[in-house]
C-alpha atoms as a PDB file:
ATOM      1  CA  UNK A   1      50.350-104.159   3.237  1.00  0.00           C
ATOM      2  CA  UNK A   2      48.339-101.623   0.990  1.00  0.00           C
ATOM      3  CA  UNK A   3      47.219 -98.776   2.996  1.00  0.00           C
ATOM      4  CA  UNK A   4      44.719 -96.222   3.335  1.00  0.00           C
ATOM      5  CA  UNK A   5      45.727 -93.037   3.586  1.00  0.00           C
ATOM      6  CA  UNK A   6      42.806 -89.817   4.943  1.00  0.00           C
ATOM      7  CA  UNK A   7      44.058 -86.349   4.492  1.00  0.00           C
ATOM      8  CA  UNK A   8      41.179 -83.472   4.446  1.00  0.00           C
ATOM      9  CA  UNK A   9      38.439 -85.150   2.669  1.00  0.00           C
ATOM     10  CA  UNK A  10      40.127 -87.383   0.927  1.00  0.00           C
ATOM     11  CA  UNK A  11      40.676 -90.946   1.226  1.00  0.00           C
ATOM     12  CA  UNK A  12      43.542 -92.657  -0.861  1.00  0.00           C
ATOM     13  CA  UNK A  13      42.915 -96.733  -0.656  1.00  0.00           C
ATOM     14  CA  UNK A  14      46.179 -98.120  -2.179  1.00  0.00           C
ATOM     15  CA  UNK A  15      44.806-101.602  -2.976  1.00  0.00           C
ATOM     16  CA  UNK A  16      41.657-100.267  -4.974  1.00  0.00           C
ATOM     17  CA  UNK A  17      43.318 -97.511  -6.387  1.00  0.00           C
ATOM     18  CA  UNK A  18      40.747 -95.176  -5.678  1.00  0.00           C
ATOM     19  CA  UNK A  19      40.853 -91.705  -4.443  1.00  0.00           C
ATOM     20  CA  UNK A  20      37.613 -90.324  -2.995  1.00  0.00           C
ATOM     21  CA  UNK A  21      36.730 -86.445  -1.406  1.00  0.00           C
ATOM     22  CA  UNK A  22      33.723 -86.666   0.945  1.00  0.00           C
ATOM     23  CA  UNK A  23      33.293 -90.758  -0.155  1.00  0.00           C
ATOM     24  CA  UNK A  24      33.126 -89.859  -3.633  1.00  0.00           C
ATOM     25  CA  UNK A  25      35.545 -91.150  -6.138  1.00  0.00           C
ATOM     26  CA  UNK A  26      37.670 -88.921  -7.898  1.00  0.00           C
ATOM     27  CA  UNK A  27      38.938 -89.201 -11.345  1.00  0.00           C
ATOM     28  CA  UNK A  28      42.374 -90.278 -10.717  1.00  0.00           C
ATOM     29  CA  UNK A  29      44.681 -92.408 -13.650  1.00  0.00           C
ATOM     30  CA  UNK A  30      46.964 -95.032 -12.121  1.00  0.00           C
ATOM     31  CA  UNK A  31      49.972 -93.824 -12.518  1.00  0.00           C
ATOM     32  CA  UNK A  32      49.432 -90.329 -11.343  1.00  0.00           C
ATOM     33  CA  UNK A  33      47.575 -92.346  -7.958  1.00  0.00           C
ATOM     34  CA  UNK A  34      50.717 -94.118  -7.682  1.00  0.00           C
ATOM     35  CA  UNK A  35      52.479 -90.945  -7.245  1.00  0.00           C
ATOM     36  CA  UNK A  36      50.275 -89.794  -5.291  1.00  0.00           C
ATOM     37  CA  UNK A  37      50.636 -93.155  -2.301  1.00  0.00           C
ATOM     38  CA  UNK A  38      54.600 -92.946  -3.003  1.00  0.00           C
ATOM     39  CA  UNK A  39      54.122 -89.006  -1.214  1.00  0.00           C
ATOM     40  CA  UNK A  40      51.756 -89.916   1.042  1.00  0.00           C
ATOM     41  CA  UNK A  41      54.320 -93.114   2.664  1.00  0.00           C
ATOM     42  CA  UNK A  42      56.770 -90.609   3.162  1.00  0.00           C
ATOM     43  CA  UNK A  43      54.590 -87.336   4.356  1.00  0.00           C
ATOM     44  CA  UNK A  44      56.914 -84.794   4.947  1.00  0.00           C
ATOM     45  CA  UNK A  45      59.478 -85.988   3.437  1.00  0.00           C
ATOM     46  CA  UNK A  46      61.394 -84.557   0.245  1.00  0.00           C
ATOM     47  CA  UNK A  47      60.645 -87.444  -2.441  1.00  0.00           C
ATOM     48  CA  UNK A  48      63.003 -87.225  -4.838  1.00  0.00           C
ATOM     49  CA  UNK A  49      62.600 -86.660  -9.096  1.00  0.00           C
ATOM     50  CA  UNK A  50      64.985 -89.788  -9.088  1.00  0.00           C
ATOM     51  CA  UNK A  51      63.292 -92.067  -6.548  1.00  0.00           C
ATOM     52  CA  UNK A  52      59.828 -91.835  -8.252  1.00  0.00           C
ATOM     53  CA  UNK A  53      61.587 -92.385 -11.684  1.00  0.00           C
ATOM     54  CA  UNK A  54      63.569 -95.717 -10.214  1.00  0.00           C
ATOM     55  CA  UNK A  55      60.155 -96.646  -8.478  1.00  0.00           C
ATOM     56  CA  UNK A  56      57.713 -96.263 -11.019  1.00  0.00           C
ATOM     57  CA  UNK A  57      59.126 -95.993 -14.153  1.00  0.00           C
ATOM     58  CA  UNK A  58      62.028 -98.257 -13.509  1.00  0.00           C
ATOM     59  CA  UNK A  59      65.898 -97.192 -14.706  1.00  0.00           C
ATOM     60  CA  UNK A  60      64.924 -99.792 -18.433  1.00  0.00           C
ATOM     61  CA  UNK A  61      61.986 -98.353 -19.303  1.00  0.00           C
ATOM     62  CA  UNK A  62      62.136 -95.724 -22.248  1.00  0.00           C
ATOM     63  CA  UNK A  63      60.069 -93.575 -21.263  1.00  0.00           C
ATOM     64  CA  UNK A  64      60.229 -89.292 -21.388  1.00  0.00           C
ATOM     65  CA  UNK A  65      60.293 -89.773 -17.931  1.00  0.00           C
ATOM     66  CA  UNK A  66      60.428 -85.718 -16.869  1.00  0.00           C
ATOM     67  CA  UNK A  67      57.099 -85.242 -18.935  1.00  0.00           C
ATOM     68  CA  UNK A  68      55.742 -88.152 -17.254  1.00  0.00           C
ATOM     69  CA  UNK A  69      55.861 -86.925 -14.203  1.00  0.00           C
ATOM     70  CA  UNK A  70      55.406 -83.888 -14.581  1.00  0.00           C
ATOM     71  CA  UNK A  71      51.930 -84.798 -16.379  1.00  0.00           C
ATOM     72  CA  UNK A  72      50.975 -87.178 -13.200  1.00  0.00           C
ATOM     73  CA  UNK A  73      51.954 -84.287 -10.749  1.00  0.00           C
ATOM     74  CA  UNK A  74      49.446 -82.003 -12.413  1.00  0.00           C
ATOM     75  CA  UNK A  75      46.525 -84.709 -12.304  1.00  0.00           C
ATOM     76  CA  UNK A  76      47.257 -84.755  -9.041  1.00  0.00           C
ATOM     77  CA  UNK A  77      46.759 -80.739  -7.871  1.00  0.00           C
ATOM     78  CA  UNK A  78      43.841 -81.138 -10.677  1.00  0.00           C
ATOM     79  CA  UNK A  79      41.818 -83.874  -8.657  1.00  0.00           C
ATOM     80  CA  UNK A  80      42.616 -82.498  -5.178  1.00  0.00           C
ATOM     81  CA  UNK A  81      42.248 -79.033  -6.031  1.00  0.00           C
ATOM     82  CA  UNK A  82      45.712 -77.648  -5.542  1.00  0.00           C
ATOM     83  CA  UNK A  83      47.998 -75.694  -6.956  1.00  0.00           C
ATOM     84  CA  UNK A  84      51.928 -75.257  -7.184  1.00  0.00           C
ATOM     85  CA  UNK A  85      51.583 -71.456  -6.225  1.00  0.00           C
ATOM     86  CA  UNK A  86      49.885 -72.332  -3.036  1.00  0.00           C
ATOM     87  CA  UNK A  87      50.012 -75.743  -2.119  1.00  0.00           C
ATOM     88  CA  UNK A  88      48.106 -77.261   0.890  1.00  0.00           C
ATOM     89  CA  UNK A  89      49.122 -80.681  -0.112  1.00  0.00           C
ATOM     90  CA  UNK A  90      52.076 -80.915  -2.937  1.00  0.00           C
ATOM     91  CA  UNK A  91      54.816 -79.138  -2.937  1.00  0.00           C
ATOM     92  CA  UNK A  92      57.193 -78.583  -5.132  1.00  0.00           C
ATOM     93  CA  UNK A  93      60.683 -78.427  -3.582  1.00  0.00           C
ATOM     94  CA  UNK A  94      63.265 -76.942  -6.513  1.00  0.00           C
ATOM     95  CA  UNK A  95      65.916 -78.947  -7.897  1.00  0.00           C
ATOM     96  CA  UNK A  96      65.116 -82.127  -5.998  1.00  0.00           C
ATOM     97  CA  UNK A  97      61.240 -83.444  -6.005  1.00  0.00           C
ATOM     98  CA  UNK A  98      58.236 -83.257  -4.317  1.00  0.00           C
ATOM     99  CA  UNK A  99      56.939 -83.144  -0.514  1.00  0.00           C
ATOM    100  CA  UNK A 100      53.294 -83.748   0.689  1.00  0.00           C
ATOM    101  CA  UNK A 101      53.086 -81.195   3.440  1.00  0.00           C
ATOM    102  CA  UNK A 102      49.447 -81.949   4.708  1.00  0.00           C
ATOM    103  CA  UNK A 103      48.479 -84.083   7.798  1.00  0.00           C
ATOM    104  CA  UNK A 104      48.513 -87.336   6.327  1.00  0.00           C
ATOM    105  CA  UNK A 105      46.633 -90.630   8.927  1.00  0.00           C
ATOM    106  CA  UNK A 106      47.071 -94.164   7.586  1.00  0.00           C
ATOM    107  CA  UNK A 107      43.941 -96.392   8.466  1.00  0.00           C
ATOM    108  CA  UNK A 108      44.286 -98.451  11.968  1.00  0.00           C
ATOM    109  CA  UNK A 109      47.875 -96.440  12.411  1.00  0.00           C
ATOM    110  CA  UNK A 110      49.167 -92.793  14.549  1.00  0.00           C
ATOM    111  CA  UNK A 111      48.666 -89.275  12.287  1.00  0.00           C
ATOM    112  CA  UNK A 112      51.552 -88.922  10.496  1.00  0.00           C
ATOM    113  CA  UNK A 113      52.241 -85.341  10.589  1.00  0.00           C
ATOM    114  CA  UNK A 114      55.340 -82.854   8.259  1.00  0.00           C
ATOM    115  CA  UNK A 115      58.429 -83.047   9.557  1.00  0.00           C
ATOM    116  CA  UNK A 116      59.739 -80.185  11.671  1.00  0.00           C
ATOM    117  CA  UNK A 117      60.067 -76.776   9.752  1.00  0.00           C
ATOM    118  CA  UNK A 118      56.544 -77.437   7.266  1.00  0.00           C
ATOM    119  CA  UNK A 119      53.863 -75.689   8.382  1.00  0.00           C
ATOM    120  CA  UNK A 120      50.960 -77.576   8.546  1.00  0.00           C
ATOM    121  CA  UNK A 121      47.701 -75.673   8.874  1.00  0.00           C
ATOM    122  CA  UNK A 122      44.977 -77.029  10.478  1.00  0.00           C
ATOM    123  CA  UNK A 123      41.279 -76.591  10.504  1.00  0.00           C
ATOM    124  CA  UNK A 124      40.354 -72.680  12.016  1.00  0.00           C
ATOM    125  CA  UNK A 125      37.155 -73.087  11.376  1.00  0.00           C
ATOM    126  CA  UNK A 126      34.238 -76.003   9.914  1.00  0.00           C
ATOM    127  CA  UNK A 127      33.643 -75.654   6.046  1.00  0.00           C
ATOM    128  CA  UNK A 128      30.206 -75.018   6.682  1.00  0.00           C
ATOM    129  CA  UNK A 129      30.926 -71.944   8.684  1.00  0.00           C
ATOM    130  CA  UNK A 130      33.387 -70.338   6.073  1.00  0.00           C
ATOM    131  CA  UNK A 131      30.833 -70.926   3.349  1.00  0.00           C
ATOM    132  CA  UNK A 132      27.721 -69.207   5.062  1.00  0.00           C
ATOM    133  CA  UNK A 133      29.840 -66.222   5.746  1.00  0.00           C
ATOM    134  CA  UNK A 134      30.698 -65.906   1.933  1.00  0.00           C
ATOM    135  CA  UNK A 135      27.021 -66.746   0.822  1.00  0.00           C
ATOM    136  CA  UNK A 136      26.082 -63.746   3.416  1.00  0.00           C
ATOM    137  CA  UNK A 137      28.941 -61.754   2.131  1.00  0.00           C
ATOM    138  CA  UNK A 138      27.662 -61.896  -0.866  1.00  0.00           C
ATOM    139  CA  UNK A 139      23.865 -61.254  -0.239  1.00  0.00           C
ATOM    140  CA  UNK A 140      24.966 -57.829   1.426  1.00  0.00           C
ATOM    141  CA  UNK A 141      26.512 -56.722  -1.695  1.00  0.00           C
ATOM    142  CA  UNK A 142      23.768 -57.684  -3.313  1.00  0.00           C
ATOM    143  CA  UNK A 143      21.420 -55.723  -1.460  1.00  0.00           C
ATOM    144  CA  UNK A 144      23.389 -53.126  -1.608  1.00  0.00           C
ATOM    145  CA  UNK A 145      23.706 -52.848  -5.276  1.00  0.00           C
ATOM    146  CA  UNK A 146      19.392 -53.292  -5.741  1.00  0.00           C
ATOM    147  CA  UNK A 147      19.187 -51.300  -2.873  1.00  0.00           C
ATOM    148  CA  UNK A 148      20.645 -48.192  -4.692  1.00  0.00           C
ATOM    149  CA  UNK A 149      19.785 -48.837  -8.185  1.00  0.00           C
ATOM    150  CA  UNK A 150      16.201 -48.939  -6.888  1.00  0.00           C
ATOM    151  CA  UNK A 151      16.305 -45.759  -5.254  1.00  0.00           C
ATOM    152  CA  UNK A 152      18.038 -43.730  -7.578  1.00  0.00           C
ATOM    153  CA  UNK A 153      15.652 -40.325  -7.307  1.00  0.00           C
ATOM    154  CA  UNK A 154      16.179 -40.299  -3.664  1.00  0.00           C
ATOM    155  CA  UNK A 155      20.285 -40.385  -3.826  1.00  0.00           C
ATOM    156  CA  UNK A 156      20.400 -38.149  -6.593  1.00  0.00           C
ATOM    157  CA  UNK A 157      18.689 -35.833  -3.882  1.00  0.00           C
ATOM    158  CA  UNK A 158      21.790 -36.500  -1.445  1.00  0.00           C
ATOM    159  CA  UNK A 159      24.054 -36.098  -3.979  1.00  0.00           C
ATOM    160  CA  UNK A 160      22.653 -32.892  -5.157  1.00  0.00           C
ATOM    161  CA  UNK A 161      22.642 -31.579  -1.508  1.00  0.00           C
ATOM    162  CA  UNK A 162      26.197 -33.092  -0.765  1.00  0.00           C
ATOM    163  CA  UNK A 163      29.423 -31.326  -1.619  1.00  0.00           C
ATOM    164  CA  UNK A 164      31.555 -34.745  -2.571  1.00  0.00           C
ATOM    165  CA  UNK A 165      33.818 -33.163  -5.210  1.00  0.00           C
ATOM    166  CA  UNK A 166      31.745 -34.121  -8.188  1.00  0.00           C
ATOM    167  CA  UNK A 167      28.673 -33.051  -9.529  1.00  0.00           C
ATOM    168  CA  UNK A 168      25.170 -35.072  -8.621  1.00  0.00           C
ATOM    169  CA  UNK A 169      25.471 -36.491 -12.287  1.00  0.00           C
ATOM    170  CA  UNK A 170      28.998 -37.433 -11.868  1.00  0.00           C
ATOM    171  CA  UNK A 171      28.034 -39.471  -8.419  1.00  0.00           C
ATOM    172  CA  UNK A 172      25.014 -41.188  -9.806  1.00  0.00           C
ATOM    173  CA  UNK A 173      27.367 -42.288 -12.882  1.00  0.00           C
ATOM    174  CA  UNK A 174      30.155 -43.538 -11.114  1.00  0.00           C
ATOM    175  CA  UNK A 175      26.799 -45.299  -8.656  1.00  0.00           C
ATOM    176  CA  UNK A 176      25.420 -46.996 -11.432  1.00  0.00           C
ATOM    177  CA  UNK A 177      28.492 -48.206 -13.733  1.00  0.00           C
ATOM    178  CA  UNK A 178      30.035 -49.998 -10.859  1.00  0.00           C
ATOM    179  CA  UNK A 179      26.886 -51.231  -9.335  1.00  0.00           C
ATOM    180  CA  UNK A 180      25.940 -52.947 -13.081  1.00  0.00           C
ATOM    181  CA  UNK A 181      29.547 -54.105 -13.180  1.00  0.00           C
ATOM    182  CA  UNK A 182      29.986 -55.794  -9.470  1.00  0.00           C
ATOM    183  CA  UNK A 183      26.772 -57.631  -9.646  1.00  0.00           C
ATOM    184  CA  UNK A 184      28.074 -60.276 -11.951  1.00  0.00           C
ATOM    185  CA  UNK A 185      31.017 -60.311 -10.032  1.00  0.00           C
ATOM    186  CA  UNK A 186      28.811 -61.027  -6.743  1.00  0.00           C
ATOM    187  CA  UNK A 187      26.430 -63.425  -8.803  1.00  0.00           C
ATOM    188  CA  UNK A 188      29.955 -65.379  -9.809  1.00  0.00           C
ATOM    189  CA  UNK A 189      31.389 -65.817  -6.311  1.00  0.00           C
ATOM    190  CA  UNK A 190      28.005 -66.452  -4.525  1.00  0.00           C
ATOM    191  CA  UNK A 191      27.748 -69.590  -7.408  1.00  0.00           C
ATOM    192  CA  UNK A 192      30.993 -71.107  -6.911  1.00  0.00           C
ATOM    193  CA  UNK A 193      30.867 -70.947  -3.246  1.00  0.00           C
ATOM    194  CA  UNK A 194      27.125 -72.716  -3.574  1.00  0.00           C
ATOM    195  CA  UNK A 195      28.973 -75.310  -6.134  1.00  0.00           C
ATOM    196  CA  UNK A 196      31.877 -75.542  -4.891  1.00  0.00           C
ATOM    197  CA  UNK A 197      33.667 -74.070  -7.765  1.00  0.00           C
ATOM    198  CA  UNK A 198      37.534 -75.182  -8.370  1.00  0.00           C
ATOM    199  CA  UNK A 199      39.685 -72.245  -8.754  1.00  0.00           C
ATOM    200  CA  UNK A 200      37.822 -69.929  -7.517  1.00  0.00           C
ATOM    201  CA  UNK A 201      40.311 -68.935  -4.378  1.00  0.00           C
ATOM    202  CA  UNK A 202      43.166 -68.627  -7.425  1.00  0.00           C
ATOM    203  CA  UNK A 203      40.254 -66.786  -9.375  1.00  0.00           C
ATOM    204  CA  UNK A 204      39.363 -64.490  -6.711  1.00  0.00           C
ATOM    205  CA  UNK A 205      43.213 -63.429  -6.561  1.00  0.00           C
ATOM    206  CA  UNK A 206      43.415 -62.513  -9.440  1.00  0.00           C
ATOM    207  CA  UNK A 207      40.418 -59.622  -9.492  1.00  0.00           C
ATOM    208  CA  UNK A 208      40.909 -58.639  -5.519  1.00  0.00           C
ATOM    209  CA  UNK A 209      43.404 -55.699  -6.294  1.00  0.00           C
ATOM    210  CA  UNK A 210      40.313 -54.258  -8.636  1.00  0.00           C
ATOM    211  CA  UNK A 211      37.487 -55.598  -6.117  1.00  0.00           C
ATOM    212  CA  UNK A 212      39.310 -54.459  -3.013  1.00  0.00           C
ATOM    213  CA  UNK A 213      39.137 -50.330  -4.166  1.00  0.00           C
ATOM    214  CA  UNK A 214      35.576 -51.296  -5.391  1.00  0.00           C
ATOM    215  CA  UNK A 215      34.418 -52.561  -2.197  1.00  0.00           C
ATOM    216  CA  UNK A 216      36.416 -49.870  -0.180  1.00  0.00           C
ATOM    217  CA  UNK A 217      34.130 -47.274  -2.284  1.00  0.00           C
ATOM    218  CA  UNK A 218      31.045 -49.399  -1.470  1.00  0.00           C
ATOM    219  CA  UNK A 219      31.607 -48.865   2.147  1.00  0.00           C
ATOM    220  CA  UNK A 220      30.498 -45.461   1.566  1.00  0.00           C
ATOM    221  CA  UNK A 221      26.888 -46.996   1.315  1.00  0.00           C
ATOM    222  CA  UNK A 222      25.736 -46.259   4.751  1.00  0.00           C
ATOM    223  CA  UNK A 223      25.797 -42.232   3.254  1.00  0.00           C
ATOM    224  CA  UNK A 224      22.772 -43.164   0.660  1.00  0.00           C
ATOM    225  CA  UNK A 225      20.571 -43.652   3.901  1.00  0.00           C
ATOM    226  CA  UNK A 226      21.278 -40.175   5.673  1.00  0.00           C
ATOM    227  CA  UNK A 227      17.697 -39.460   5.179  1.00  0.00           C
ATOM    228  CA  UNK A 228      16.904 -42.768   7.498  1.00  0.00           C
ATOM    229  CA  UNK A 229      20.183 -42.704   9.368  1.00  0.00           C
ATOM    230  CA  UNK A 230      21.751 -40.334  11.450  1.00  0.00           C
ATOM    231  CA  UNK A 231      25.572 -39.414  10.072  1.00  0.00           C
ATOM    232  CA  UNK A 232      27.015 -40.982  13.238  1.00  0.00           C
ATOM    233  CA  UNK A 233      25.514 -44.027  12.352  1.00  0.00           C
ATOM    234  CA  UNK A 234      26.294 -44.102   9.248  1.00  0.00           C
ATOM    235  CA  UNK A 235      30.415 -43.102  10.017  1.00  0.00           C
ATOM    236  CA  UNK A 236      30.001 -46.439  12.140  1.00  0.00           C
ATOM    237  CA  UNK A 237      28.360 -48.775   9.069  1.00  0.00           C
ATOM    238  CA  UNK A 238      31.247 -47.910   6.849  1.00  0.00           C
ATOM    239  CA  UNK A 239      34.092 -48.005   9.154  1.00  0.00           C
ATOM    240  CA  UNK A 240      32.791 -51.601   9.658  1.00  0.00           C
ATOM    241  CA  UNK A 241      32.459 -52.235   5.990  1.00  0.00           C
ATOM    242  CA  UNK A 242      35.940 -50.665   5.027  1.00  0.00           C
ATOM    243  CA  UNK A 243      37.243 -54.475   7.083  1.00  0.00           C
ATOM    244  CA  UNK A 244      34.609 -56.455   5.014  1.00  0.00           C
ATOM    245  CA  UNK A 245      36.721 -56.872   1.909  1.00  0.00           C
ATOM    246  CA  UNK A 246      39.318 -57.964   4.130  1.00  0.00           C
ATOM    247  CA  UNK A 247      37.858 -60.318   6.109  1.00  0.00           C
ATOM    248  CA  UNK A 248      36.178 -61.709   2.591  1.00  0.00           C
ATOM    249  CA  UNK A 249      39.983 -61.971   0.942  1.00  0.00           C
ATOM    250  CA  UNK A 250      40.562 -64.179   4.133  1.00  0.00           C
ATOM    251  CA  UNK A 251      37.877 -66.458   4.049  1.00  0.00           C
ATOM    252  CA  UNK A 252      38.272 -67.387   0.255  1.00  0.00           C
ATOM    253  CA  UNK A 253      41.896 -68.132   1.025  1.00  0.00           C
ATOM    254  CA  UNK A 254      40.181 -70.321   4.150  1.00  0.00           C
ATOM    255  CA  UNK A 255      37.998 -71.721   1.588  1.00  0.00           C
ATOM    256  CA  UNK A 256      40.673 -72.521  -1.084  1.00  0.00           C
ATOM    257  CA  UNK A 257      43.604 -73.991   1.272  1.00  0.00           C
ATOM    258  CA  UNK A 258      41.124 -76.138   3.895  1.00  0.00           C
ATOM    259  CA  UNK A 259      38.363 -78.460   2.715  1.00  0.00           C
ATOM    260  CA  UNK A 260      37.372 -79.478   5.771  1.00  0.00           C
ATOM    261  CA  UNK A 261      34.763 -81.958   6.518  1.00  0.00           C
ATOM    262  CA  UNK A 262      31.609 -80.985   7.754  1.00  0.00           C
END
C-alpha cells in the first residue's frame, strides 16, 4: 500500500507523487521522488548504490546509472534544503549508499525513528522562536551601526580623549569602514531569515570566521556611550555582546538543520 511519509515539514505521499513543506508542493521529478520513498521505507537504514540501481533502474536498462543517481540525490538535498556536508536528512554513507537519518512517521502507523548509533536531533526550540531572535539579532547591529555613524562628532570626542593605541582619526576610520561594510552583511541575513532564504546557514559559514572578529570588535560599542553610561556599565554591555556572535553562529545552524513547524 502507497504510503505517506511526514518528516519536518514535509509530507512525501507515495501514490500522488508529491512532496510538500508546510502543505505546499515542492518541485520534485519522479525519479528523484522515487528515491526519495525507497529511503524513507527503510529510515535508518544503509540503502545501498546497488539496491536503488536493481530497484529503479532495473539490472537491463542501459542507463549511466552512477550519474543517474547521483543527479536524483542532488534534487533531492535541492528540494528539502540539505546538503551532503551537513545532512539533517540524507546521508551519504562512503562506499556503500545512502541513509535517511531524520525521524521519519508513516501516515496511520508508529514513528519510525534511525537505528541505534544515528543521531537524530530533535526540535530545541519552535521555528518561530529561532527566527525572531535572528530578526532581533540583526536589528541590534543595525542600530548599532546608525547609531555611530550618526554620532560621529561626539565619538571622535571619546576617541580624542581615549588612549586606545591609535590616533582619534585612526579609530573613526577603522568605525566607519567596517560599519559601511557590515550593514549589507546585516541587511543580507535579516532578508533571508524574513524569506526564508536556502543556503543561507551554508552561506553564513562561510563569512563567520571574518564576521566573528568583526562582531567581537563591535562589542566594544557600549564604550561610544561613556558620556551616557557609566564605564561599569558599559564593561557589562560588551562582556554580554562578546557571546552574541556566538549564540547567533548557533541559531543559524538551528535554523539551517531544523525546519520545524510552527
Amino acid at each position: 500500500m502507497a504510503g505517506i511519509y511526514q518528516f519536518g515539514v514535509f509530507e512525501a505521499n507515495e501514490a500522488t507523487g508529491e512532496l510538500r513543506k508546510h502543505g505546499v508542493r515542492v518541485k520534485l521529478h519522479a525519479q528523484p521522488f522515487q528515491v526519495l520513498v525507497m529511503l524513507l521505507e527503510r529510515a535508518g537504514e544503509v540503502v545501498t548504490r546497488q539496491a536503488m540501481r536493481e530497484r529503479l533502474w532495473g539490472d537491463g536498462t542501459f542507463v549511466d546509472f552512477e550519474s543517474g543517481l547521483n543527479t536524483a540525490v542532488n534534487k533531492i538535498r535541492e528540494a528539502l534544503n540539505d546538503s551532503a556536508g551537513s545532512p539533517r536528512y540524507v546521508e551519504t554513507v562512503p562506499g556503500k549508499g545512502y541513509r535517511f537519518i531524520g525521524a521519519v512517521t508513516v501516515a496511520g502507523a508508529a514513528e519510525r525513528v534511525a537505528e541505534p548509533g544515528v543521531v537524530v536531533e530533535e526540535d530545541v526550540a519552535p521555528r518561530r522562536v529561532v527566527r525572531a531572535l535572528l530578526i532581533l539579532m540583526q536589528g541590534m547591529y543595525l542600530a548599532f551601526y546608525f547609531g555611530a555613524l550618526g554620532n560621529l562628532a561626539e565619538i571622535r570626542e571619546i576617541f580624542e580623549d581615549a588612549n586606545w593605541g591609535l590616533t582619534a582619526s585612526g579609530w573613526m576610520g577603522l568605525l566607519v569602514t567596517t560599519a559601511v561594510l557590515l550593514i549589507p552583511v546585516r541587511l543580507f541575513l535579516l532578508v533571508g531569515v524574513i524569506f526564508d532564504f536556502r543556503q543561507l546557514g551554508e552561506n553564513f559559514r562561510k563569512i563567520f570566521p571574518v564576521l566573528l572578529v568583526l562582531d567581537l570588535l563591535w562589542a566594544l560599542a557600549p564604550f561610544l556611550l561613556v558620556h551616557h553610561l557609566s564605564h561599569g556599565v558599559a564593561l557589562g554591555m560588551t562582556a554580554a555582546l562578546v557571546y552574541v556572535p556566538f549564540a547567533q553562529r548557533s541559531l543559524v545552524g538551528m535554523y539551517g538543520r531544523k525546519e520545524a513547524s510552527t
